[in-house]
Protein backbone atom coordinates (compact mmCIF):
# COMPACT_ATOMS: atom_id res chain seq x y z
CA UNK A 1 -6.45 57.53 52.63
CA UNK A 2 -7.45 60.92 51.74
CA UNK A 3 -8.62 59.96 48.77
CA UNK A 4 -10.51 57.20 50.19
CA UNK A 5 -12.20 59.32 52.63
CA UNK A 6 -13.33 61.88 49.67
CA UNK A 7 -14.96 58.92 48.12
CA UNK A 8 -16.94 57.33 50.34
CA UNK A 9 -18.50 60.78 51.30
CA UNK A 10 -19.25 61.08 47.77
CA UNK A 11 -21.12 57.83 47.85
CA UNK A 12 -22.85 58.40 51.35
CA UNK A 13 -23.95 61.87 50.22
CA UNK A 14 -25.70 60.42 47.07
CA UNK A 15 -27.77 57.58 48.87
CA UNK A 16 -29.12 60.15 51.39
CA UNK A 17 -30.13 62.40 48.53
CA UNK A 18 -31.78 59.64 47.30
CA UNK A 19 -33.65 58.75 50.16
CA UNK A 20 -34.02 62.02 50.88
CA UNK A 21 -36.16 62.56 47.37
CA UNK A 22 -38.23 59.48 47.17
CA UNK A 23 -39.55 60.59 50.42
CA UNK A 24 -40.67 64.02 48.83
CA UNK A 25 -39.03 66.07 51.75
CA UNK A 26 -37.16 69.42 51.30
CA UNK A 27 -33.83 69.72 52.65
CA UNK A 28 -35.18 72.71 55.03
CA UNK A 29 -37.78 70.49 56.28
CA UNK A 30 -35.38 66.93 56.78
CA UNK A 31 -32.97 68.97 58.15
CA UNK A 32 -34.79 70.83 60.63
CA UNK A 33 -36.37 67.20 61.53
CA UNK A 34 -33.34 65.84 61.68
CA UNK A 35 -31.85 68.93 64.38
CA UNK A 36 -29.06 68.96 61.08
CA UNK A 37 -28.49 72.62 60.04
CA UNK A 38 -29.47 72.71 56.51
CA UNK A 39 -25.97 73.68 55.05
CA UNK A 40 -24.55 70.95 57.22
CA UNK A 41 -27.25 68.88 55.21
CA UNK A 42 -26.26 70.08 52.19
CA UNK A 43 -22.65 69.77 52.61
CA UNK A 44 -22.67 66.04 53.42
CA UNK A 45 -25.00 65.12 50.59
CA UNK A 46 -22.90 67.03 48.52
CA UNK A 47 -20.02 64.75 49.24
CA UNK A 48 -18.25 68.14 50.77
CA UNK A 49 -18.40 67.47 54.35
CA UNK A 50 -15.44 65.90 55.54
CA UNK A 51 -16.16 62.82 57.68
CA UNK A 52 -19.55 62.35 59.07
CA UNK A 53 -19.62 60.89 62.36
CA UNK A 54 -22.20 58.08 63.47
CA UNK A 55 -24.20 60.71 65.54
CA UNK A 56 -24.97 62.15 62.69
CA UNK A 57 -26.16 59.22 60.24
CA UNK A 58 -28.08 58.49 63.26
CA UNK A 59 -30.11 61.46 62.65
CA UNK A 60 -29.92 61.36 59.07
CA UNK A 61 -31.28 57.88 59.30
CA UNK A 62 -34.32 59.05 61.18
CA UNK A 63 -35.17 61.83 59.27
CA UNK A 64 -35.17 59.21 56.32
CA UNK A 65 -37.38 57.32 58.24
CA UNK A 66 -35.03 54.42 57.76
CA UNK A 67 -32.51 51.90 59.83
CA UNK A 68 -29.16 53.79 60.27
CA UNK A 69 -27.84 50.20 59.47
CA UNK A 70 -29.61 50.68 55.90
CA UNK A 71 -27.66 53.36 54.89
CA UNK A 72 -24.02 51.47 55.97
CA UNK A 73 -25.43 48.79 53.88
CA UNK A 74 -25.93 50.67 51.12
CA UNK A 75 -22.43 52.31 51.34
CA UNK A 76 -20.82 48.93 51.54
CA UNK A 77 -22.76 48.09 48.46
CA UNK A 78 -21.93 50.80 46.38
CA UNK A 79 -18.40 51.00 47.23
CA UNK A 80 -17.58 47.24 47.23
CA UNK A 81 -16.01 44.76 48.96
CA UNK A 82 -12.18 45.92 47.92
CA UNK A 83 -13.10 49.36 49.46
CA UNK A 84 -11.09 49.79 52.71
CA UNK A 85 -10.10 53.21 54.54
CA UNK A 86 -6.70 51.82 55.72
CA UNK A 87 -3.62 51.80 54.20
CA UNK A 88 -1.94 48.65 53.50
């Protein structure tokens, strides 16, 4: 699980970068739209925040000026079908 977990924050942390980028915005200025605190920004799209909850993609989604539901849909993309966070 753990392992799982580490992954897809990996993943989630490199689609918001991208986003972030293409939309030419600092991560002091995204994260202080966002009401994120920049290291809190950091951490997650460096893949080193543990678990980001919805709240917070919420925000990240708006500050990205795109549908929260666009960045799950990425995710699922990237990681794959296969990719599950239970144990079996």
């Amino acid at each position: 699980m753990q392992e799982r977990l580490i992954k897809l924050t990996h993943v989630l942390g490199e689609i918001i970068k991208e986003h972030r980028v293409a939309t030419g915005k600092s991560m002091y200025k995204i994260s202080a739209e966002s009401s994120i605190l920049k290291s809190t920004w950091r951490r997650i799209e460096n893949g080193t925040y543990k678990d980001v909850n919805l709240s917070s993609v919420w925000k990240i989604a708006e500050g990205l000026e795109i549908p929260p539901e666009e960045l799950i849909k990425e995710l699922r993309e990237k990681l794959g079908d296969d990719f599950s966070l239970i144990e079996e």
